[in-house]
PDB file of N, CA and C in Angstrom:
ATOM      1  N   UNK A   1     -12.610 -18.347  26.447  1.00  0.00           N
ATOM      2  CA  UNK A   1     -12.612 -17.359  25.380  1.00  0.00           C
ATOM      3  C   UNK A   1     -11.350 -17.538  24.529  1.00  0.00           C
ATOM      4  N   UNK A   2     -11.298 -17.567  23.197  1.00  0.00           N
ATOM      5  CA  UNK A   2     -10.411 -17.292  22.531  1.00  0.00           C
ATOM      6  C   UNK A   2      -9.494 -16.464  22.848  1.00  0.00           C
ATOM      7  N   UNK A   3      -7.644 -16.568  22.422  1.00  0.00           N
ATOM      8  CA  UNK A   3      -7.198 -15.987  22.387  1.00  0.00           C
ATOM      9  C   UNK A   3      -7.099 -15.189  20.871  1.00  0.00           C
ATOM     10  N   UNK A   4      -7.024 -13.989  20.225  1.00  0.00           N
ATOM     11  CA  UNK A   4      -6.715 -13.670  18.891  1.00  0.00           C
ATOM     12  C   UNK A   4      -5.295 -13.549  18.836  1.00  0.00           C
ATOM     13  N   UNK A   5      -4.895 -13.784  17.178  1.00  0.00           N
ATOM     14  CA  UNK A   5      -4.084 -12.899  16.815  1.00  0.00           C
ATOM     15  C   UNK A   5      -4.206 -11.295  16.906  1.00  0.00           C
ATOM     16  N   UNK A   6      -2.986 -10.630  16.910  1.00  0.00           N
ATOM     17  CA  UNK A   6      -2.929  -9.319  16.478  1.00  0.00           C
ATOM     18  C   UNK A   6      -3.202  -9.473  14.975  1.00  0.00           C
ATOM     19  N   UNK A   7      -4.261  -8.825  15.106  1.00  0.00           N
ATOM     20  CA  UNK A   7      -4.301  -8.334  12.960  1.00  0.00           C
ATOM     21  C   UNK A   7      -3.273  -7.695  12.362  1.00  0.00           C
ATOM     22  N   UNK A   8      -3.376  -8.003  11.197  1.00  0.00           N
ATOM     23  CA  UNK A   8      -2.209  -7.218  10.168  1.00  0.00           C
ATOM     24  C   UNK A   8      -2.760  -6.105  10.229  1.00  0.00           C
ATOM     25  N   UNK A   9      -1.154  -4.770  10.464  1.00  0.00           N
ATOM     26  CA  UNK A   9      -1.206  -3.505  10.471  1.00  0.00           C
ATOM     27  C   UNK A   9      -1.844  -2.609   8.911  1.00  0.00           C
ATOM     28  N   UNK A  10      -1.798  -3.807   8.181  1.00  0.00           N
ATOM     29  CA  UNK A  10      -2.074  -3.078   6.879  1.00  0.00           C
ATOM     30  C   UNK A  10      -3.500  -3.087   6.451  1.00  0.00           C
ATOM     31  N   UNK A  11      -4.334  -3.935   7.061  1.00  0.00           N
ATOM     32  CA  UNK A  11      -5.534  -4.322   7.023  1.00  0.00           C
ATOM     33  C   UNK A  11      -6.627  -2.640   6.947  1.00  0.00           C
ATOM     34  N   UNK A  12      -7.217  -2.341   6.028  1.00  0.00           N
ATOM     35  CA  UNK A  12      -8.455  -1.327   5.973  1.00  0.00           C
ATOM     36  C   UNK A  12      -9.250  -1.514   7.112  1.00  0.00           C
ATOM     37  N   UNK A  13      -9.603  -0.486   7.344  1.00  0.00           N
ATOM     38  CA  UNK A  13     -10.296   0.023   8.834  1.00  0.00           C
ATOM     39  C   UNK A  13     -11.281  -0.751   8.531  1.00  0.00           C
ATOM     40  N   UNK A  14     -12.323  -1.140   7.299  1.00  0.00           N
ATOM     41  CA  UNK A  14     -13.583  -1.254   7.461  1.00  0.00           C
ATOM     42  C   UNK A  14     -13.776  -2.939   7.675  1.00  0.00           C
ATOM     43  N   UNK A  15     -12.085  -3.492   7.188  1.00  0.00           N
ATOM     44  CA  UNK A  15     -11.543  -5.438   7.097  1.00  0.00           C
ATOM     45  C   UNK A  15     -11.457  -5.409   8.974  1.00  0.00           C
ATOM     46  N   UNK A  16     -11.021  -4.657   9.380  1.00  0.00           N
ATOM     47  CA  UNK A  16     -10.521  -4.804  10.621  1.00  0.00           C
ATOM     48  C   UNK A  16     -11.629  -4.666  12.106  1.00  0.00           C
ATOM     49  N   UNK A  17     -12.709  -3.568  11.383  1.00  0.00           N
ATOM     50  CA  UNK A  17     -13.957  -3.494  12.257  1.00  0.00           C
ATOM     51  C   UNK A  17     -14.873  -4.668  11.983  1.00  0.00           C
ATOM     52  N   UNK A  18     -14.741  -5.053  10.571  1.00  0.00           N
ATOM     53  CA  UNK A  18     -15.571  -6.323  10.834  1.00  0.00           C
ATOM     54  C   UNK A  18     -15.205  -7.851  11.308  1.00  0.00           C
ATOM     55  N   UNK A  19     -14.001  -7.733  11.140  1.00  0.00           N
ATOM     56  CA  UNK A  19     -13.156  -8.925  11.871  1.00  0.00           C
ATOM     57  C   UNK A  19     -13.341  -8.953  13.206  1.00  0.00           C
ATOM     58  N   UNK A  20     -13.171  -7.609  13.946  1.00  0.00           N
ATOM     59  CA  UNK A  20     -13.575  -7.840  15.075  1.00  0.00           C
ATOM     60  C   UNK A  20     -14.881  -7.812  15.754  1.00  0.00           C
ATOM     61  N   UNK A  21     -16.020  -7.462  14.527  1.00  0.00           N
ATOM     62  CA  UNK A  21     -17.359  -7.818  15.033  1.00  0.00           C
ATOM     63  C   UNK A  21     -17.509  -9.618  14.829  1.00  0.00           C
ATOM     64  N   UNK A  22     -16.870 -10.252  14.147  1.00  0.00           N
ATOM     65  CA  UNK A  22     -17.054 -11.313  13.831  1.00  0.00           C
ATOM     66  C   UNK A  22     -15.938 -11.984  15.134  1.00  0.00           C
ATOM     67  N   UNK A  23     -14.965 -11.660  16.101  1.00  0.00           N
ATOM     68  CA  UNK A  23     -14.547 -12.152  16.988  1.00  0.00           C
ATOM     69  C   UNK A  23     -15.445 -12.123  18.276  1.00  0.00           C
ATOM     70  N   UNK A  24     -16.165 -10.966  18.022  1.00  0.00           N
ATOM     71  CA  UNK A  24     -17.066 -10.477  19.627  1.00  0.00           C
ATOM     72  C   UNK A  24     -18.117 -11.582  19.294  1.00  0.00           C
ATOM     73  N   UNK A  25     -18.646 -11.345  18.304  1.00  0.00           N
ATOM     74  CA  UNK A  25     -20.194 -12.854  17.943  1.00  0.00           C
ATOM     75  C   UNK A  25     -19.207 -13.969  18.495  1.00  0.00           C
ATOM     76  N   UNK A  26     -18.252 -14.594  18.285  1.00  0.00           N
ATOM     77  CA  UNK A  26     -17.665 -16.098  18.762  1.00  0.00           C
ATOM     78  C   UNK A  26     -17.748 -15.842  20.004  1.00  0.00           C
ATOM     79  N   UNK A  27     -16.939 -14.421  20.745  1.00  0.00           N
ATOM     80  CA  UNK A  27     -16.568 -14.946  21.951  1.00  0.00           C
ATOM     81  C   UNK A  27     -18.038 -14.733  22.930  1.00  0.00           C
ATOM     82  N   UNK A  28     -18.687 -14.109  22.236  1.00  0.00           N
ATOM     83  CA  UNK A  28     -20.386 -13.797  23.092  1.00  0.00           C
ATOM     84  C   UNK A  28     -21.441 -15.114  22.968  1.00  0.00           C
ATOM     85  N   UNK A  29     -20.781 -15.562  21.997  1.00  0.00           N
ATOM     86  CA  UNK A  29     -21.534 -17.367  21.558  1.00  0.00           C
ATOM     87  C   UNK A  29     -21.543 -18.213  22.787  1.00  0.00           C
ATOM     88  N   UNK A  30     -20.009 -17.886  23.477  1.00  0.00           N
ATOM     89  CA  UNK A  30     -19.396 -18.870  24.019  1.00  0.00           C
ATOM     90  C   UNK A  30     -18.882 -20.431  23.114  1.00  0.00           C
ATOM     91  N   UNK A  31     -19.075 -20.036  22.145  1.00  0.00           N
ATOM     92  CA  UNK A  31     -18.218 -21.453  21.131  1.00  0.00           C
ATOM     93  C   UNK A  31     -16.795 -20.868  21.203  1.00  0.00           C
ATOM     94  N   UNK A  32     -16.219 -22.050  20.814  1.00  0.00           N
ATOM     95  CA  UNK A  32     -14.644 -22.213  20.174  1.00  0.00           C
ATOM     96  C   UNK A  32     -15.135 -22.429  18.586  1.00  0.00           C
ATOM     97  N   UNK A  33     -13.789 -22.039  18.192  1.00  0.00           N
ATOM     98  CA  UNK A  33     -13.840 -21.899  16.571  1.00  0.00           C
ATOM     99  C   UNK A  33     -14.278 -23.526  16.025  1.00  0.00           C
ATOM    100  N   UNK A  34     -13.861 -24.586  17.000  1.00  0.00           N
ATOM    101  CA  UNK A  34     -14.256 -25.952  15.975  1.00  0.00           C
ATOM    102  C   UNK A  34     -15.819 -25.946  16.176  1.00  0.00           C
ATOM    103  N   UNK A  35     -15.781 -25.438  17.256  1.00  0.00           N
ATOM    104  CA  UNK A  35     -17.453 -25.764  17.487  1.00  0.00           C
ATOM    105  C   UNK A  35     -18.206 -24.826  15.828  1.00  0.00           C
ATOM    106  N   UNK A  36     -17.931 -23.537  16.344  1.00  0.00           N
ATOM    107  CA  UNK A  36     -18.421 -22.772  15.153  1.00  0.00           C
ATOM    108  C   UNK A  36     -18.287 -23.307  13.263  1.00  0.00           C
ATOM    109  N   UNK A  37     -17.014 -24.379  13.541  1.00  0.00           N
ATOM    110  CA  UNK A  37     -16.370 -24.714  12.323  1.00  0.00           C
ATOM    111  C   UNK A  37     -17.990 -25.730  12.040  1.00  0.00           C
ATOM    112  N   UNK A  38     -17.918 -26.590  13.408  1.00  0.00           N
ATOM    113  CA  UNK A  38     -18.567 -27.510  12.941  1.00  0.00           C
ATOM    114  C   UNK A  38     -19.879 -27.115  12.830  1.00  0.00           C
ATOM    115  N   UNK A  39     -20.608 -25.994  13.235  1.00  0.00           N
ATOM    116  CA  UNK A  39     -22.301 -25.704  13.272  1.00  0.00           C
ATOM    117  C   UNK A  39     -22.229 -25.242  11.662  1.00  0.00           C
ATOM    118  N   UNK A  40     -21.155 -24.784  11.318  1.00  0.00           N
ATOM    119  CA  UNK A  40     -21.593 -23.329   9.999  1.00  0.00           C
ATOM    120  C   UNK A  40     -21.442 -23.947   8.887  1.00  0.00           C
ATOM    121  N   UNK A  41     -20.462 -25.610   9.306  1.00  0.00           N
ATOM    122  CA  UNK A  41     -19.856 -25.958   7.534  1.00  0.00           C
ATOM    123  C   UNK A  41     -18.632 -25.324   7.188  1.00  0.00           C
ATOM    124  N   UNK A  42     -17.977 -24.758   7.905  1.00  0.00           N
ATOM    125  CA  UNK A  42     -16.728 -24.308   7.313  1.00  0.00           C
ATOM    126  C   UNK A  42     -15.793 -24.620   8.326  1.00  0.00           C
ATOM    127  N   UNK A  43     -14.671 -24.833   7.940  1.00  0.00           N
ATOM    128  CA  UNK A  43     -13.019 -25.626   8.056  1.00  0.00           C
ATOM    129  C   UNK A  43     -12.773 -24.859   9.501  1.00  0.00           C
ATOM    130  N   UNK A  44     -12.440 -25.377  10.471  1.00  0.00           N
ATOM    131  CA  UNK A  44     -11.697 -25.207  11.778  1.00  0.00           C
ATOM    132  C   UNK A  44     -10.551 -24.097  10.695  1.00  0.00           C
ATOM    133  N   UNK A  45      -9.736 -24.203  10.209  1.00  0.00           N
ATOM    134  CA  UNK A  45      -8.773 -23.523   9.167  1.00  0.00           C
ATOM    135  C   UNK A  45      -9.080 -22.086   8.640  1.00  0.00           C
ATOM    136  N   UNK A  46     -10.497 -22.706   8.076  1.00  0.00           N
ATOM    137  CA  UNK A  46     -10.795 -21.000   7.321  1.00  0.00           C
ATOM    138  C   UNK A  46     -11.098 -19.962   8.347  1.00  0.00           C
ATOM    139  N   UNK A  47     -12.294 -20.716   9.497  1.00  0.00           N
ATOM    140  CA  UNK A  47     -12.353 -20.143  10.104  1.00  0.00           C
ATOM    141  C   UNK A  47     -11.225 -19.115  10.998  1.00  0.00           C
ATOM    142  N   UNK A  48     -10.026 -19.861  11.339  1.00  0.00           N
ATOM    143  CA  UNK A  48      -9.065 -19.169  12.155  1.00  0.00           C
ATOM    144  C   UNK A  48      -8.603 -17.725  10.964  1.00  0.00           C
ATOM    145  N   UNK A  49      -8.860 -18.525   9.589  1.00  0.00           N
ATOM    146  CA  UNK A  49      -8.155 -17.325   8.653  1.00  0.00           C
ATOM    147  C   UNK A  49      -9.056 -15.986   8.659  1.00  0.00           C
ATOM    148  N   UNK A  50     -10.162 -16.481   8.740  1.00  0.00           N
ATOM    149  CA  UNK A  50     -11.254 -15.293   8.783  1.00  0.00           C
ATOM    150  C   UNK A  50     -10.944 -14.313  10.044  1.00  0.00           C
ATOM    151  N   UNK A  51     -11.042 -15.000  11.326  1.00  0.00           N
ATOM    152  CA  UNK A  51     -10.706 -14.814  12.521  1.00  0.00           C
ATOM    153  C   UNK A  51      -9.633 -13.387  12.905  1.00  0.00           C
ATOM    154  N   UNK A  52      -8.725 -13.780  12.101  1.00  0.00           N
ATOM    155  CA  UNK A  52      -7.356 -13.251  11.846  1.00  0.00           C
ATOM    156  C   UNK A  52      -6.831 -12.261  11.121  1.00  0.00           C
ATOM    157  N   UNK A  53      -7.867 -12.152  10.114  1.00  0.00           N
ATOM    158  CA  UNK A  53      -7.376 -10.912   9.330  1.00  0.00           C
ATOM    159  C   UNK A  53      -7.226 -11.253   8.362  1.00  0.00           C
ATOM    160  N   UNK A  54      -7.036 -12.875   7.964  1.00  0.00           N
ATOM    161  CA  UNK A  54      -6.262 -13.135   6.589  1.00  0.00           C
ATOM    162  C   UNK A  54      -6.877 -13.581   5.741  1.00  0.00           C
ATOM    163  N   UNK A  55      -7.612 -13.178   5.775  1.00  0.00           N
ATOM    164  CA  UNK A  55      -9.073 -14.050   4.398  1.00  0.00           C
ATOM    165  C   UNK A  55     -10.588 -13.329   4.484  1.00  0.00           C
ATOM    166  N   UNK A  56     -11.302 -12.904   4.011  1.00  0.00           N
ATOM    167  CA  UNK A  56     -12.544 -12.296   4.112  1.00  0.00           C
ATOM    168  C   UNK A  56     -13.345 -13.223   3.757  1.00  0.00           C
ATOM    169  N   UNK A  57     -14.391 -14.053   4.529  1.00  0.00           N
ATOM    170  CA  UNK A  57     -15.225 -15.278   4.783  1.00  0.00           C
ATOM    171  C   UNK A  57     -16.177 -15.012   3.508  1.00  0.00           C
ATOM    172  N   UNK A  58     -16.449 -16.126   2.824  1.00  0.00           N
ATOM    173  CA  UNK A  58     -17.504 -15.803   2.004  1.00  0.00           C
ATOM    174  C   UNK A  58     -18.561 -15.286   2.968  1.00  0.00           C
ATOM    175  N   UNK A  59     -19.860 -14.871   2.302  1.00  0.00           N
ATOM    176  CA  UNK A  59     -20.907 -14.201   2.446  1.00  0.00           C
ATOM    177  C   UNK A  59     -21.935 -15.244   3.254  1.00  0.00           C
ATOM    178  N   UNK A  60     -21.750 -16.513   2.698  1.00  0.00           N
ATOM    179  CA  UNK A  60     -22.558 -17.992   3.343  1.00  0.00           C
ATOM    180  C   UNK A  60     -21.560 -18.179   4.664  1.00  0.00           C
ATOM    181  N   UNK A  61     -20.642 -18.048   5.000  1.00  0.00           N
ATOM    182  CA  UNK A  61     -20.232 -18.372   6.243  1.00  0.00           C
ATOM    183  C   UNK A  61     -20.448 -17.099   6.948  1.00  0.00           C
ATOM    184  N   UNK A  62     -20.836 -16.234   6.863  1.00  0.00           N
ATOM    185  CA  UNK A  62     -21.104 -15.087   7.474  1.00  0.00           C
ATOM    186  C   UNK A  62     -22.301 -14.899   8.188  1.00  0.00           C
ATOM    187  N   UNK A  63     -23.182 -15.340   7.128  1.00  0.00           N
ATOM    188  CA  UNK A  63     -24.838 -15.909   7.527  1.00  0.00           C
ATOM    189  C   UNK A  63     -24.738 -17.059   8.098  1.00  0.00           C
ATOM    190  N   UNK A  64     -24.191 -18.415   8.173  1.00  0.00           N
ATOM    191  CA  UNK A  64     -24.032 -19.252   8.680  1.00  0.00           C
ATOM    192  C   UNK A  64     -23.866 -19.048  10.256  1.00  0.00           C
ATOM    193  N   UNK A  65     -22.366 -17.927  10.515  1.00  0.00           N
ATOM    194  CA  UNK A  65     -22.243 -17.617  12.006  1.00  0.00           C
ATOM    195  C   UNK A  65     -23.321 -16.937  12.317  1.00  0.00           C
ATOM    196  N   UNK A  66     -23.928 -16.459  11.938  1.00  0.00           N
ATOM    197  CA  UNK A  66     -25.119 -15.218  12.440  1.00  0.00           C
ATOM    198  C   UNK A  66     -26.150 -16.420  13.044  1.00  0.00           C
ATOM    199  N   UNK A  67     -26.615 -17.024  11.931  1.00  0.00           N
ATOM    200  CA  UNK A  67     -27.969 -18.452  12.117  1.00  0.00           C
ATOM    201  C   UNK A  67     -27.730 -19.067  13.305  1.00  0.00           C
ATOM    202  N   UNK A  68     -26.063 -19.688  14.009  1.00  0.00           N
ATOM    203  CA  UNK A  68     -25.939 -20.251  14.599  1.00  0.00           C
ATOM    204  C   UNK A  68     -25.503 -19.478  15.881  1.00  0.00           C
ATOM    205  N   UNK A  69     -25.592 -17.974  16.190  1.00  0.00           N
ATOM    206  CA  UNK A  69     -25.156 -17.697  17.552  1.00  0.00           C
ATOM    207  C   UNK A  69     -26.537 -16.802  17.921  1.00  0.00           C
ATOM    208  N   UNK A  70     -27.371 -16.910  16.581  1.00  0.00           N
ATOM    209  CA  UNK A  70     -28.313 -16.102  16.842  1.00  0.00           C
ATOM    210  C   UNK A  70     -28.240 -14.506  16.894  1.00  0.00           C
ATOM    211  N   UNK A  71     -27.208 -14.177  16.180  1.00  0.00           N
ATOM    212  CA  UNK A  71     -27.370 -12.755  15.768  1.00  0.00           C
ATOM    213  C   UNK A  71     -27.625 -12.423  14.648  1.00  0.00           C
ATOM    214  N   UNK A  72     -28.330 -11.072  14.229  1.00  0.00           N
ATOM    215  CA  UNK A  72     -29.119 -10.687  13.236  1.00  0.00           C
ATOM    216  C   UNK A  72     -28.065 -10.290  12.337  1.00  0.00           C
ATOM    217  N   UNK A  73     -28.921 -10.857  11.139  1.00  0.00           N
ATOM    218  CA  UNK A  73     -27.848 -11.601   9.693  1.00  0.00           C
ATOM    219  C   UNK A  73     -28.041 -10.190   9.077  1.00  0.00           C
ATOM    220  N   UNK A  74     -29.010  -9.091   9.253  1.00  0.00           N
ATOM    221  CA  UNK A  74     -29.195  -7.816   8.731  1.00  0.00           C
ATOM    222  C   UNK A  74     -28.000  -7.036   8.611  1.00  0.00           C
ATOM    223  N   UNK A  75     -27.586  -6.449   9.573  1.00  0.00           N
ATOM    224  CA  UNK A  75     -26.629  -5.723  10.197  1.00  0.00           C
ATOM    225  C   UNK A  75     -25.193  -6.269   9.824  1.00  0.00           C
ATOM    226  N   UNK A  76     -25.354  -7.615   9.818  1.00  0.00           N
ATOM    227  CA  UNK A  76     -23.941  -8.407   9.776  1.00  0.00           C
ATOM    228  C   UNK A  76     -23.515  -8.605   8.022  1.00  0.00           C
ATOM    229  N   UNK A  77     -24.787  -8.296   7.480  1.00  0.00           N
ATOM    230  CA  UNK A  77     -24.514  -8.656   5.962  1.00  0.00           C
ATOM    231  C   UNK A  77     -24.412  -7.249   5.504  1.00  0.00           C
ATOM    232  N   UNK A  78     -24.545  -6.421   5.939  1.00  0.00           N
ATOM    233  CA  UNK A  78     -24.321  -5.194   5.302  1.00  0.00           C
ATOM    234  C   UNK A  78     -22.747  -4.621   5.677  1.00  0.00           C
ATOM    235  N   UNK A  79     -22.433  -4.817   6.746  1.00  0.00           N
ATOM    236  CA  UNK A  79     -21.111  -4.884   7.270  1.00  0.00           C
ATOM    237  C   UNK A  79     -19.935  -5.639   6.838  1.00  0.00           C
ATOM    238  N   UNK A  80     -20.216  -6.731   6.076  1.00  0.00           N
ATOM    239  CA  UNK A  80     -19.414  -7.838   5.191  1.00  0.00           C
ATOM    240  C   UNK A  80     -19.753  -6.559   4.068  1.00  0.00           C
ATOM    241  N   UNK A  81     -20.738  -6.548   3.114  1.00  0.00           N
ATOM    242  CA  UNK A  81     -20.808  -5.978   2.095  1.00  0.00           C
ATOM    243  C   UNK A  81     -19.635  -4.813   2.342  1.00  0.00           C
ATOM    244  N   UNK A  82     -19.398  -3.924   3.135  1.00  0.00           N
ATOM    245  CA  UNK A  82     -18.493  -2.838   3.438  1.00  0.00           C
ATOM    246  C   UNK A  82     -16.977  -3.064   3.318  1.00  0.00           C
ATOM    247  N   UNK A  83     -16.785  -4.436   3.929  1.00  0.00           N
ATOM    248  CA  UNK A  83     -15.675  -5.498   4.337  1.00  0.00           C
ATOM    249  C   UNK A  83     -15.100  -5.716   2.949  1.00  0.00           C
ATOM    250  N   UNK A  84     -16.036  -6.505   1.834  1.00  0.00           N
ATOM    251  CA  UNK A  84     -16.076  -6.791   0.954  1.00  0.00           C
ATOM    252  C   UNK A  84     -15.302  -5.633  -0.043  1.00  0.00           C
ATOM    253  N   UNK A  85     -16.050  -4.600  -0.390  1.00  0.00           N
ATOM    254  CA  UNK A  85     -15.651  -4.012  -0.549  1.00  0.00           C
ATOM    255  C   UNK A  85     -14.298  -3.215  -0.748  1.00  0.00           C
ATOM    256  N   UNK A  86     -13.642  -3.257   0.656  1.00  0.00           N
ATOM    257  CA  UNK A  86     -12.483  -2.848   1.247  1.00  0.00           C
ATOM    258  C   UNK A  86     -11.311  -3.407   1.169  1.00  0.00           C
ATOM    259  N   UNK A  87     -11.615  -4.990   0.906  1.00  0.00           N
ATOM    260  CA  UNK A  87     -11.049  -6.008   0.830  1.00  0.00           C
ATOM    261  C   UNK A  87     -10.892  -6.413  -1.118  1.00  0.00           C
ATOM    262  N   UNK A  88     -11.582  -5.783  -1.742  1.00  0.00           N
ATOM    263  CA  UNK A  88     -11.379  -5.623  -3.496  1.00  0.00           C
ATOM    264  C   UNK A  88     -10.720  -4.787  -3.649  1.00  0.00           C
ATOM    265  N   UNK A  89     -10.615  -3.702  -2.863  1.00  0.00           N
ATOM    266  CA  UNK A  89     -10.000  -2.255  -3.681  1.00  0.00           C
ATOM    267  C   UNK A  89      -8.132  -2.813  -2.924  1.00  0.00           C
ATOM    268  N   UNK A  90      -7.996  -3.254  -1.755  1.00  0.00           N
ATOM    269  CA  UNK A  90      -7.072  -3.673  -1.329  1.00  0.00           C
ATOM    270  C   UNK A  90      -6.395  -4.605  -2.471  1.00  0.00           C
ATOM    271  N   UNK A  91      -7.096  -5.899  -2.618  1.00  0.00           N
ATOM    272  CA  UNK A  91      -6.543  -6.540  -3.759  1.00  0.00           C
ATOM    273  C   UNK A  91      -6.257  -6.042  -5.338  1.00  0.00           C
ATOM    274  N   UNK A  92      -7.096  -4.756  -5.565  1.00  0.00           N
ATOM    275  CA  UNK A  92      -6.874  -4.158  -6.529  1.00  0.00           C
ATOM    276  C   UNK A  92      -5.516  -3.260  -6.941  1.00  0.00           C
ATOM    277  N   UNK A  93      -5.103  -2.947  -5.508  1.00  0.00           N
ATOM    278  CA  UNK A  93      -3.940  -2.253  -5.312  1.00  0.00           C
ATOM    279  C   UNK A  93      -2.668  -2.852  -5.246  1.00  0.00           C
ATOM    280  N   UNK A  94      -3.029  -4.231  -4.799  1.00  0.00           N
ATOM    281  CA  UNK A  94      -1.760  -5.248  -5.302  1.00  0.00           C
ATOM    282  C   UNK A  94      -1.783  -5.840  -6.333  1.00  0.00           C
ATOM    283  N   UNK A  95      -2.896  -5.405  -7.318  1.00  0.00           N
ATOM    284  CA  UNK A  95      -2.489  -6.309  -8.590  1.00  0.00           C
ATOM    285  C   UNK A  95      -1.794  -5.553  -9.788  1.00  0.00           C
ATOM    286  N   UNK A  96      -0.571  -5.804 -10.021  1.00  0.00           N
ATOM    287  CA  UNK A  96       0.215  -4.997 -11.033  1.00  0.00           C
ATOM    288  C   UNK A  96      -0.774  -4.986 -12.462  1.00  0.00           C
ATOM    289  N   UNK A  97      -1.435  -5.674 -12.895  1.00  0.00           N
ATOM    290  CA  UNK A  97      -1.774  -5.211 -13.894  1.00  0.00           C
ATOM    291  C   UNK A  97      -2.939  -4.068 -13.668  1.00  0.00           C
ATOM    292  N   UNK A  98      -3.761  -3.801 -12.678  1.00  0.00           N
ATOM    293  CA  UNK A  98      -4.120  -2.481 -11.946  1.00  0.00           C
ATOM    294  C   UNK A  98      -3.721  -1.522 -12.401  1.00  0.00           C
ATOM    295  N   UNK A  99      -2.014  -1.477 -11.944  1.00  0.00           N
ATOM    296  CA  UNK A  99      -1.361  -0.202 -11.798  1.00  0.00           C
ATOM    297  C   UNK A  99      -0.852   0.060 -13.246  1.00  0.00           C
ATOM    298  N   UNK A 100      -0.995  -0.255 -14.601  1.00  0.00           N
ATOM    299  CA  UNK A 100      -0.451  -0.181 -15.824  1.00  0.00           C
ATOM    300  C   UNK A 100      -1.453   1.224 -16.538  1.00  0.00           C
TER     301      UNK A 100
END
């Protein structure tokens, strides 16, 4: 099983519940992240960033992990959509021209 990082403390509740639904699918897979890197098409790299807190996975690698551990892409795409979300208004709040 993977070890994780601790997530960033600053991370939105809704970045942080889905990060860790997206750690429980790996570690319930039984893959390692290259394995997953290599079934889904995406970077041993991004993946760890996704993993971690530090990047919100496009929408195709999201469905990608779902296709390949066999969990339902329903549930998991509406939960990114939330993620998504959470993860704009976050970047919205660091962008100074935002705050003008």
């Amino acid at each position: 099983m993977p070890r994780w990082k601790v997530l960033p403390e600053e991370l939105d509740p809704q970045i942080r519940e889905f990060t860790g639904q997206l750690r429980r699918i790996v570690e319930l897979s039984g893959l390692g992240v290259g394995s997953v890197a290599d079934r889904t098409g995406y970077s041993k790299t991004s993946w760890d960033r996704y993993l971690n807190g530090r990047l919100l996975p496009p929408l195709g690698a999201v469905v990608a992990l779902a296709e390949v551990t066999g969990y339902a892409t329903g549930p998991l795409t509406a939960q990114w959509e939330r993620a998504e979300a959470a993860w704009a208004r976050a970047e919205a709040g660091h962008d100074p021209a935002a705050e003008q």
